[in-house]
Every structure is written in C-alpha cells, then in structure tokens.
Protein backbone atom coordinates (compact mmCIF):
# COMPACT_ATOMS: atom_id res chain seq x y z
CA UNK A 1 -29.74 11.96 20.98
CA UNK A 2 -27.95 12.72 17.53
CA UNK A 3 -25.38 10.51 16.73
CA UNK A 4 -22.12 12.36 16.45
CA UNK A 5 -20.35 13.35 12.83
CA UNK A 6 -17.26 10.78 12.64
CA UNK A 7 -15.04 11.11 9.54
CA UNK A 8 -13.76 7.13 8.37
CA UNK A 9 -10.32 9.18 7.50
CA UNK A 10 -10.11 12.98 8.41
CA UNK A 11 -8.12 14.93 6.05
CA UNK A 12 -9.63 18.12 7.18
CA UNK A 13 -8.11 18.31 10.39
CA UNK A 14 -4.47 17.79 9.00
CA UNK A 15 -5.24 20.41 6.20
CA UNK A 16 -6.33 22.98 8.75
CA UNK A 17 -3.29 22.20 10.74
CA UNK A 18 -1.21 22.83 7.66
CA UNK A 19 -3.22 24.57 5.09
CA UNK A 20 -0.91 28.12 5.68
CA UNK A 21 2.13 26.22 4.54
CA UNK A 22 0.42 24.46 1.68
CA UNK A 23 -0.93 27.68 0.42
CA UNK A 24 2.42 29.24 0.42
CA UNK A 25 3.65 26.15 -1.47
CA UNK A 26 1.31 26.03 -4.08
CA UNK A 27 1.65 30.27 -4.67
CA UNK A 28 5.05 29.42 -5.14
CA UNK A 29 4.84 27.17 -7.85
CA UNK A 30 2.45 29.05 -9.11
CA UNK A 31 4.56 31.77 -9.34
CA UNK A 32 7.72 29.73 -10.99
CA UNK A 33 5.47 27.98 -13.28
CA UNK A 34 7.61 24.90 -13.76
CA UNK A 35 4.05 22.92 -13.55
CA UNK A 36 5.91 20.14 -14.34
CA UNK A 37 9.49 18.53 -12.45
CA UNK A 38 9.70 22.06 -10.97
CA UNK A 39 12.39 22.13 -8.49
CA UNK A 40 9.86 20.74 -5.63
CA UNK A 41 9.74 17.34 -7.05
CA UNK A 42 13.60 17.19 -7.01
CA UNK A 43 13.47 18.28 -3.50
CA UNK A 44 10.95 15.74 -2.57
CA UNK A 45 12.46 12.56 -4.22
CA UNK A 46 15.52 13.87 -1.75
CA UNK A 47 13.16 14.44 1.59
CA UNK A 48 11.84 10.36 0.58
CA UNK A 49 15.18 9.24 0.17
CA UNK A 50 16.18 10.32 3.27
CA UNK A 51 12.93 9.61 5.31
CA UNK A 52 13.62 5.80 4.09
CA UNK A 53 17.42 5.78 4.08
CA UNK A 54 17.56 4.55 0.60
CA UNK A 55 19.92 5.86 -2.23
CA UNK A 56 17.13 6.79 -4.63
CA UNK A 57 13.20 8.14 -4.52
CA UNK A 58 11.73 8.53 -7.73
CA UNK A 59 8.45 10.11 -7.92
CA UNK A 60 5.86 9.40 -10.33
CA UNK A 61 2.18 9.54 -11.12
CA UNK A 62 0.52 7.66 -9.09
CA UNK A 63 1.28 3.76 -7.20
CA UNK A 64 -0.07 1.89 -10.32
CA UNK A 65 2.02 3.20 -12.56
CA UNK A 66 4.92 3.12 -9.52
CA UNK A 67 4.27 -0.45 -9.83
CA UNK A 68 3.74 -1.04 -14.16
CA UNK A 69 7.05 1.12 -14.03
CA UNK A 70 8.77 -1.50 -11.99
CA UNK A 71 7.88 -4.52 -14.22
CA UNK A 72 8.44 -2.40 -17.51
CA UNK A 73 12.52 -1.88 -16.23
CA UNK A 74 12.48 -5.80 -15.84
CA UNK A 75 11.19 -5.92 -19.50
CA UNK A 76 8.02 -7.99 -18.14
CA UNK A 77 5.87 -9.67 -21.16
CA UNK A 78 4.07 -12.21 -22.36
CA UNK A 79 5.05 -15.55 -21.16
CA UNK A 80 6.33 -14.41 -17.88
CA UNK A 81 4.50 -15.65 -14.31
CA UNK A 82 4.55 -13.31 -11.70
CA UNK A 83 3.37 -14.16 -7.75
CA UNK A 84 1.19 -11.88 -6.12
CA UNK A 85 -0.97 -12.10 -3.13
CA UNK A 86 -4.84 -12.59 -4.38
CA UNK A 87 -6.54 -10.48 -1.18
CA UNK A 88 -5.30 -6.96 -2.11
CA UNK A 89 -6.17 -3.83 -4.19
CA UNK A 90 -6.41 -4.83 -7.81
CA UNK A 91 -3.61 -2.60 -8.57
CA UNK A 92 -1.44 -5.19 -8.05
CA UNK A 93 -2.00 -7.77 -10.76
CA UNK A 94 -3.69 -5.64 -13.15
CA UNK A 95 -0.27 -4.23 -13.78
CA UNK A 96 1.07 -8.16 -14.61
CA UNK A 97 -2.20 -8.75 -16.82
CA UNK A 98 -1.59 -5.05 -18.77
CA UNK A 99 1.94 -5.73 -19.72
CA UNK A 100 0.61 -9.40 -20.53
CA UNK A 101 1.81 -11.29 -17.77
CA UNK A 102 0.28 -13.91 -15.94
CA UNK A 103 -0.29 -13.51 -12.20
CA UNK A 104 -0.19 -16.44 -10.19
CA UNK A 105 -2.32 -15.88 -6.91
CA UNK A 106 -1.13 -17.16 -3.36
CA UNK A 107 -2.50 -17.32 -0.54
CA UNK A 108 -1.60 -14.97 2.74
CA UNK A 109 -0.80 -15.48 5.87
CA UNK A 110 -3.97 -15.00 8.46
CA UNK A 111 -2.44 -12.72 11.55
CA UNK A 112 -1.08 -10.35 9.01
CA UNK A 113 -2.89 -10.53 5.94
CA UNK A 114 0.19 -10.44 4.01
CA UNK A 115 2.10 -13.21 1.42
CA UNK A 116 2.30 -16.47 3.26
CA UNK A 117 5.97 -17.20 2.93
CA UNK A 118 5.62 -21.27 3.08
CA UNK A 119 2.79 -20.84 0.44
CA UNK A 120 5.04 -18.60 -1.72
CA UNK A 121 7.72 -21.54 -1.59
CA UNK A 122 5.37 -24.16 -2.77
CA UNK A 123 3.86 -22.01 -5.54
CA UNK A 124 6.95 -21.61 -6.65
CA UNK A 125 8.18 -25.18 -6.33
CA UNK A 126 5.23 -26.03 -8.27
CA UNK A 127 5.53 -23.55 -10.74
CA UNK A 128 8.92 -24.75 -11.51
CA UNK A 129 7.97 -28.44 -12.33
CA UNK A 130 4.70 -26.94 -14.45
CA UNK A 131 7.49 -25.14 -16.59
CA UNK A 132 6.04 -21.76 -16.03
CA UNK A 133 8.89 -19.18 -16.34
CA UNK A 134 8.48 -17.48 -13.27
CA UNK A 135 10.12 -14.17 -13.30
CA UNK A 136 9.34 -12.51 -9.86
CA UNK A 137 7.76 -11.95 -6.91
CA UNK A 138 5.24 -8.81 -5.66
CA UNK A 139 4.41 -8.54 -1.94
CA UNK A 140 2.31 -6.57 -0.32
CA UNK A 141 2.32 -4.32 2.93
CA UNK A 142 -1.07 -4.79 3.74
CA UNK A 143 -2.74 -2.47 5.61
CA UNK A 144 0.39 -1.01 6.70
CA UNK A 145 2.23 -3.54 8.41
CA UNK A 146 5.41 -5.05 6.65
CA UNK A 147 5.66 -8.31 5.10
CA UNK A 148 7.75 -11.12 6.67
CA UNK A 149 10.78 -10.06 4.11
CA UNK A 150 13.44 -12.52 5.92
CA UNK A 151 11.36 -15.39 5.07
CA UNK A 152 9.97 -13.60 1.91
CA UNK A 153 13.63 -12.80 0.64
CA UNK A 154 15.33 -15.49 1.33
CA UNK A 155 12.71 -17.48 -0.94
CA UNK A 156 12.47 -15.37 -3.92
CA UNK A 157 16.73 -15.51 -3.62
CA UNK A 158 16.99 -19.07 -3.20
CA UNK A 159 14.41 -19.01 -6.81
CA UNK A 160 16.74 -16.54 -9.05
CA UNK A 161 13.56 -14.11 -8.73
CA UNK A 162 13.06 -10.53 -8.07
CA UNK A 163 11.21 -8.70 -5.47
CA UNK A 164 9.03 -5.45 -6.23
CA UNK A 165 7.72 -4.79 -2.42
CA UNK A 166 4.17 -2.92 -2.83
CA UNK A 167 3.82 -0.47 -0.17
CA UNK A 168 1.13 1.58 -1.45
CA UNK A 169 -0.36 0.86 2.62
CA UNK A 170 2.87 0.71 4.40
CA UNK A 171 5.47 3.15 3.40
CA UNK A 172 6.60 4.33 6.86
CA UNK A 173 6.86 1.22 8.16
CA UNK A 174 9.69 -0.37 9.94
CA UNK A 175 10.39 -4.06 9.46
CA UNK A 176 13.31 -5.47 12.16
CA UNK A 177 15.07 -1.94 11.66
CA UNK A 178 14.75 -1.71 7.64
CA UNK A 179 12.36 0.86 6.75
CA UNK A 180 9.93 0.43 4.01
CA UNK A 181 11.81 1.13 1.03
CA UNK A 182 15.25 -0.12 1.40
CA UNK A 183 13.61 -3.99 0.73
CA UNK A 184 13.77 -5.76 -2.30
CA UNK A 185 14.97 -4.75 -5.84
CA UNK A 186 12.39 -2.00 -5.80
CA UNK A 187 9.66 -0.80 -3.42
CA UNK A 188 6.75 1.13 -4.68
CA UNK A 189 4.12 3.06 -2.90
CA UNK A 190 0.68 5.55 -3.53
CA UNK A 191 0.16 8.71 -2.59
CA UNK A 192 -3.53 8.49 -3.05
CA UNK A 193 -5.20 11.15 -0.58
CA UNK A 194 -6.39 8.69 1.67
CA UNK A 195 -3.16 6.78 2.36
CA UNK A 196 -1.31 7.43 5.43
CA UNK A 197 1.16 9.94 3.21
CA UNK A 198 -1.27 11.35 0.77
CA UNK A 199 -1.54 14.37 -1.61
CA UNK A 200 -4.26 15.96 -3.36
CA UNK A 201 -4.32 14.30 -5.60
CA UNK A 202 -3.04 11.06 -7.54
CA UNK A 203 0.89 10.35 -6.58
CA UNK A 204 3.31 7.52 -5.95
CA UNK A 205 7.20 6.92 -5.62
CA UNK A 206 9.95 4.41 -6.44
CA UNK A 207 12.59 3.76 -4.28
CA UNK A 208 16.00 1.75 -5.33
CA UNK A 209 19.40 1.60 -4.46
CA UNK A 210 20.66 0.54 -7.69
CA UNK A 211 22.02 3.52 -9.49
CA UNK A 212 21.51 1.87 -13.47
CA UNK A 213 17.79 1.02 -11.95
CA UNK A 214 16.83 4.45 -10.60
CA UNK A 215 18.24 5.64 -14.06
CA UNK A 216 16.20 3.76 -16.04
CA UNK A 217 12.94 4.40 -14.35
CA UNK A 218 13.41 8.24 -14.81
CA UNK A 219 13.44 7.51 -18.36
CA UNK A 220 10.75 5.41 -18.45
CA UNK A 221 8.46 7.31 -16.64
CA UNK A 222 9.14 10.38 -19.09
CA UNK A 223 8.26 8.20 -22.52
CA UNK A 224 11.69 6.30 -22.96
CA UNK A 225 13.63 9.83 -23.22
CA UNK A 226 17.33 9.12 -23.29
CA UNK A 227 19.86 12.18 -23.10
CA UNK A 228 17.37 14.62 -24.82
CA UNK A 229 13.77 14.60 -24.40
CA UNK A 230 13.51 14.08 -28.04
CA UNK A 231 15.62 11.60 -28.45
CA UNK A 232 13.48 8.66 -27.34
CA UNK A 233 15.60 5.35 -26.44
CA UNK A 234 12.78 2.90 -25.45
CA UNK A 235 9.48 2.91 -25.26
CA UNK A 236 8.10 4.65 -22.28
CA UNK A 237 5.02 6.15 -20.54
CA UNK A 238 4.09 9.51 -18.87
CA UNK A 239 3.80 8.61 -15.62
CA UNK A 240 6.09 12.40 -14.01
CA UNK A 241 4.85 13.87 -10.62
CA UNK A 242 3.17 16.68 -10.83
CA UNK A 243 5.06 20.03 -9.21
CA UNK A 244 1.94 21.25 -7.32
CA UNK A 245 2.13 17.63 -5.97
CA UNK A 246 4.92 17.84 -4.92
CA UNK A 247 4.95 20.67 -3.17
CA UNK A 248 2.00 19.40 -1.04
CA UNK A 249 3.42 16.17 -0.34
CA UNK A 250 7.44 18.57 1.17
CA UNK A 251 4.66 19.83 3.67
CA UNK A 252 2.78 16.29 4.28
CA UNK A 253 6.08 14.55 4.90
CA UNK A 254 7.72 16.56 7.37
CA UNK A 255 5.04 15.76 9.70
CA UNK A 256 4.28 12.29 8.54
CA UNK A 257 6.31 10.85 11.93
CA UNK A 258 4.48 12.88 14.66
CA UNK A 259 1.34 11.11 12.69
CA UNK A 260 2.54 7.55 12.43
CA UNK A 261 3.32 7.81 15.72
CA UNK A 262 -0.34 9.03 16.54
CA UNK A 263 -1.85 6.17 14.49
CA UNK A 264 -0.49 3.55 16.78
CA UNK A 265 -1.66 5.34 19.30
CA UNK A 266 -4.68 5.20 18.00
CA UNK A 267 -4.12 1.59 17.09
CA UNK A 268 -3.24 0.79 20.98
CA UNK A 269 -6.54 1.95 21.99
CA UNK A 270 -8.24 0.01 19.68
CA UNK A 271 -6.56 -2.56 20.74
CA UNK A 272 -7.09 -2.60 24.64
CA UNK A 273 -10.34 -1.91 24.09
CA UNK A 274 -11.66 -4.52 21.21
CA UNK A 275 -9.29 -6.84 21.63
CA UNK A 276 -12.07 -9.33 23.61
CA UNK A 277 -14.90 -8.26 21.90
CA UNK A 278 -13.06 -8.77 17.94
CA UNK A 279 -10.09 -10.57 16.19
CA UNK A 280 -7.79 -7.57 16.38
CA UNK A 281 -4.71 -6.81 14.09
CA UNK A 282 -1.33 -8.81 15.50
CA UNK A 283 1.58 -6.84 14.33
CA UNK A 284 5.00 -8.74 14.16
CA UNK A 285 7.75 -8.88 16.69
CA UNK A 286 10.29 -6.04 15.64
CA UNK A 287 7.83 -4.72 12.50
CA UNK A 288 5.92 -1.18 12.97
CA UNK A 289 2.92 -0.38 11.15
CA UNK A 290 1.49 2.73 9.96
CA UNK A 291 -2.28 1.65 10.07
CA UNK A 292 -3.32 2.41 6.30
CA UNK A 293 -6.27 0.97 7.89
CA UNK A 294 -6.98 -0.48 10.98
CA UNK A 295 -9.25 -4.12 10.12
CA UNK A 296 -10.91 -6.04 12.43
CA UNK A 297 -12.69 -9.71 12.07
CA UNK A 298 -15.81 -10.89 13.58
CA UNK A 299 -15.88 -14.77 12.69
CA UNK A 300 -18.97 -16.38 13.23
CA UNK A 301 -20.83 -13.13 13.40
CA UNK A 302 -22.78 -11.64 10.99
CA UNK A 303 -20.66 -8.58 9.41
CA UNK A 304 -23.22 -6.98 7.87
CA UNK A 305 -25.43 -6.61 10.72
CA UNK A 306 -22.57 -5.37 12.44
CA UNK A 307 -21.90 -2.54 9.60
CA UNK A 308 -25.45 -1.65 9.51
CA UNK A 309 -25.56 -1.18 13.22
CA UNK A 310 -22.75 0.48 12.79
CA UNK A 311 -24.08 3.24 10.59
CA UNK A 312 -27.24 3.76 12.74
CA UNK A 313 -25.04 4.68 15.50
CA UNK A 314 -22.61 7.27 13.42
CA UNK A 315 -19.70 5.12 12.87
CA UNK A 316 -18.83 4.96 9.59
CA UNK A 317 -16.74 1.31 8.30
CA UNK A 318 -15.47 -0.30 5.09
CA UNK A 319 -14.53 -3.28 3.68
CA UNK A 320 -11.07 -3.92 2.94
CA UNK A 321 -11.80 -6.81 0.42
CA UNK A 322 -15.01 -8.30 0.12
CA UNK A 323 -13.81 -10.64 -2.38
CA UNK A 324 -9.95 -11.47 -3.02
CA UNK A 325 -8.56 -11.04 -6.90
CA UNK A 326 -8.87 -14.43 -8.00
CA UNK A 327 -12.23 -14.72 -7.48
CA UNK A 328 -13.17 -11.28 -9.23
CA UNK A 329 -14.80 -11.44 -12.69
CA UNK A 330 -11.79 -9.92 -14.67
CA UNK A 331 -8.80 -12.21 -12.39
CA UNK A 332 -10.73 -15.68 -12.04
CA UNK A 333 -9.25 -16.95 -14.86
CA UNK A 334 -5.55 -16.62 -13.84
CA UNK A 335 -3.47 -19.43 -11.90
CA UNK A 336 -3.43 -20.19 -8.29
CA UNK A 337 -1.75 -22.45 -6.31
CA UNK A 338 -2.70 -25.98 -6.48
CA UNK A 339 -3.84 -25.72 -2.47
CA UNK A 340 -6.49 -22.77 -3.46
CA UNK A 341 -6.27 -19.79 -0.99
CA UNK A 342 -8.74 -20.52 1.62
CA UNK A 343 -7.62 -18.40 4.32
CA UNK A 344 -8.12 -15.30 1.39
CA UNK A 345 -11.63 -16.53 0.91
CA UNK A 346 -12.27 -16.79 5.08
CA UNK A 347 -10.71 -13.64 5.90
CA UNK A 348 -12.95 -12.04 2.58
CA UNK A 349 -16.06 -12.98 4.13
CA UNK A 350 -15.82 -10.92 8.10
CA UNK A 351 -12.52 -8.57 7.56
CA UNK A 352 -14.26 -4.84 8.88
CA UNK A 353 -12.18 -1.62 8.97
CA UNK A 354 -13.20 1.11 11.45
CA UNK A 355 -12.12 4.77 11.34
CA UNK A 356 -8.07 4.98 11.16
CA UNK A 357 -6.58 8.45 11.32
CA UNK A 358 -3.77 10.73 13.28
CA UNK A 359 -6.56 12.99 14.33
CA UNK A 360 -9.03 10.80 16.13
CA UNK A 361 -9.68 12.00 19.84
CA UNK A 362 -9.79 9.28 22.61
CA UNK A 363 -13.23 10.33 23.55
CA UNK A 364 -14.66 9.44 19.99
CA UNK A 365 -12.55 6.63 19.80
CA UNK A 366 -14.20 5.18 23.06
CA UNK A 367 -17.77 5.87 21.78
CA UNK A 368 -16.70 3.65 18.74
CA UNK A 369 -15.58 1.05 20.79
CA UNK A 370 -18.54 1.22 22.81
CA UNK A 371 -20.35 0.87 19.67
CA UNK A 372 -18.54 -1.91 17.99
CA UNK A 373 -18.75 -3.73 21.22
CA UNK A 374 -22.67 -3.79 20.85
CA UNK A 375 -22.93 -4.23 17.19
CA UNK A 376 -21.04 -7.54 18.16
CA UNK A 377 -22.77 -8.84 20.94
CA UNK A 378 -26.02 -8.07 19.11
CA UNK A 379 -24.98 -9.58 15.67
C-alpha cells in the first residue's frame, strides 16, 4: 500500500480556498502601482489593529527587523544586557548581538516552552549585583501559546525594564482575555509563509499603544525620515511592507479566526489521541494558542527512530530546536544564568513537531496518530 501524500503545513488548500480574492488583490495593485505603502498597507496596519484591539499596527519587512526595529526606538547599544529565552529561533538574539548588545540566555519553563518567570527574576537579580546594565526583557510566544505575562510583567516592572513580547508564533493568541499584541511596551510578530498568518512572502508587524512609539518606528523603518523623506532625522533602516504584501495578508486575515479556531481543533485531536502514547502540549488556564506548531516529546525514547519511522510511513515531522541558542556556534559565547538552562538542553534533545495546519482532515489526522503511536512503541 502507498503511503498517503501529507503536507507538514498546507498552504495550498488555503490558497485554493482564496486564490480568486488574492488575484483580484494583487491586479489591483498592480493596476495603482503604488508598489510601495500603497493604500493596502494602510488598510492592513488598521484590519491588525483592530484584530488585536491595540491603538497602533505598524507593518514592516519582515519579524527580524519587527524585532531590530523595537530595540533601535530604545536606542539599544553596546554595553546594554538584554534577557532572552535561549530555546527559540535565532531571530531573537541575533537582533541584541547586531546592534551590539549582549544577550543573556534563560532558561524556560518545561509545560510551555516559554521564559521561566522565577528564572527571569534570578537572572536578573544576579545581573544586578554583576553590574551588568540590564536594559530589557524579550519573551517569546513559543509555538503559539502566550507567555505567563502576569508573572513575566510584573518582574520586568518591579526591574525598571522593558518588555518587547516576540510573537512571531503566537499572534492570535489570547492570554487571560489580552490578545497578543496589547502586552508589553511593544509586541512584534512574522509573517513568514509558514506562520499561522503568513504572506507570500517575507512580512512582520509592530503593535504599540504609545502614540510617540508608533511614531517613531514609522520613521525608523523608512531610513530615519522625519517630516520629508529627504529630510533624514536619525539613522534608520528600510525595513516598509511591501503593497502586494499587503494586499495578500487583507485577504489572509479576514479568515485567520475560522482557522485558529480549526487549529485547536486540530490540536484537540491530537491531544485525545497522543496524549498516552507522548508528552503532549499543556496550554495555560485562560491562555489560547494558535498552534504555530504543534510539538510533542518522547523522553526516554529514541527521537530519531521515531522521525525515521515516521517518514517511511508518509508523515512528514520537524524539529523545533535541536539545539537551544546558547549552545550554537555563533551564541555560545554570550552569558547565561549562573544555574545553566537544563530544562532547554532536555527539552532540545526529544521535542518532535507533527503536521499543524487549519486544513488537516480527521481521517489523516487519525492515520498520523496511528502512526506516531507505533513509531513510539517501537522506538
């Protein structure tokens, strides 16, 4: 018997269910030809700010730069410590590091993957008797759940910090009735095709409630321009949406809830139906996730028989990280707390992500399980 053809994310199936109103978008800014902030970007940023019921969305180039944006309007530099989790995309201290920052790793928090709020407070405890001028604080919505931000918050308060929420995974997400976006000074997130609100494309947004904040970052993202384009009042970068973007992502967003709700549907299968055979994600009373990814751990087993197994059988997997930040080649030699970051380096070594999309029919999703119930028993 052939194994069947499953996609890991399937972007075809949401194109073909709006590829007739994508098309007309795209024809008509082709046929404006503002290529770039065309009226569709200014519509968009509005569409965000409502979806998230914050003041201001500010679109940009992509969620690194959403991110290096963020740290540029708190004039981050040389000399200043920023906190970051170490088991994430790289995206997130790379943009410390570029503007000359030091990260300083901590460890997460092992039902959610996320920054461990009691190891955030003595990092930063720490931090302050090493003298390290500590500036602020970047969390992380991993995989799509929120971060404990009452816990999270009240820390980074309590420490004179700032909080720049990365949501590049979880924008969408609810977190005890605030939505993703309305948290911290800023919250950033990607529109990278694969994320759960993708174009086609690169993409990302900013979203702030502070009107001289939101200001700034539109000036920053189009090279420092002041009242003229021109007239250059700080040193910027180009980091503007582009219109065709845009226009894609009007279409993508005003069905993004029918699909988050579909993903935890998806989720909820997964759940009942691995939840004795794997460690399955725990989401947090009064949070909602969009599953970015859904990631599963086998401890004790061996993952990569279970991946390879797996792939003989048609079900395709990835690993969301193999190895956390501070123990990659170009991050090992930044701080971390004093206590390490074990549970980073356990989770590292059996985290497994299975296919995670709105799309994904109950009767594929129960050959997967099937599957993944096997690969386990076998492994």
């Amino acid at each position: 018997m052939t194994n069947p053809t499953i996609p890991f994310i399937d972007l075809a199936t949401q194109q073909k269910r709006i590829r007739d109103k994508v098309d007309a978008a795209v024809t008509k800014v082709l046929d404006h030809g503002q290529y770039i902030l065309g009226p569709e970007v200014a519509q968009l940023e509005k569409e965000m700010a409502a979806f998230s019921g914050v003041k201001y969305a500010i679109a940009c180039s992509n969620g690194t730069d959403a991110l290096t944006l963020c740290l540029m309007a708190k004039n981050v530099g040389p000399g200043d410590v920023v906190v970051c989790p170490s088991f994430t995309f790289a995206s997130t201290a790379e943009v410390v590091a570029q503007l000359h920052a030091t990260p300083l790793f901590v460890d997460i928090d092992e039902d959610s993957y996320n920054l461990d709020p009691e190891k955030l407070k003595a990092a930063l405890s720490e931090a302050k008797s090493a003298g390290h001028n500590v500036v602020g604080v970047i969390s992380v919505d991993l995989f799509g759940q929120p971060a404990d931000y009452d816990a999270i918050e009240s820390i980074v308060h309590d420490a004179g910090l700032w909080l720049l929420c990365d949501a590049a995974q979880g924008y969408g997400g609810v977190y005890k009735g605030r939505k993703v976006g309305t948290i911290g000074d800023f919250t950033t997130t990607s529109f990278f095709p694969a994320k759960p609100l993708g174009c086609y494309g690169d993409g990302g947004a900013i979203y702030t409630n502070d009107d001289e904040t939101a200001d700034l970052l539109r000036s920053l993202l189009f090279h420092g321009k002041g009242s003229d384009r021109y007239d250059n009042v700080r040193i910027g970068m180009n980091g503007r949406l582009d219109t065709i973007q845009a226009a894609i992502l009007i279409e993508k967003l005003a069905i993004f809830p029918e699909e988050i709700e579909a993903r935890n549907e998806v989720a909820d299968r997964y759940n009942n139906g691995l939840s004795n055979v794997v460690k399955v994600p725990r989401i947090a009373e009064g949070s909602t996730s969009v599953w970015a990814q859904y990631v599963v751990r086998a401890p004790g087993k061996d993952r990569q028989k279970i991946l390879s197994y797996l792939s003989s059988k048609g079900v395709p997997t990835a690993v969301y990280y193999p190895k956390p930040l501070h123990q990659q080649t170009a991050y090992k030699d930044y701080p971390q707390a004093s206590a390490g970051l074990p549970v980073s380096e356990t989770v590292a070594q059996d985290v497994f992500a299975l296919p995670m999309h709105p799309y994904l029919d109950e009767e594929t999703q129960r050959y997967i399980i099937e599957q993944v119930t096997e690969a386990v028993r076998l492994a």
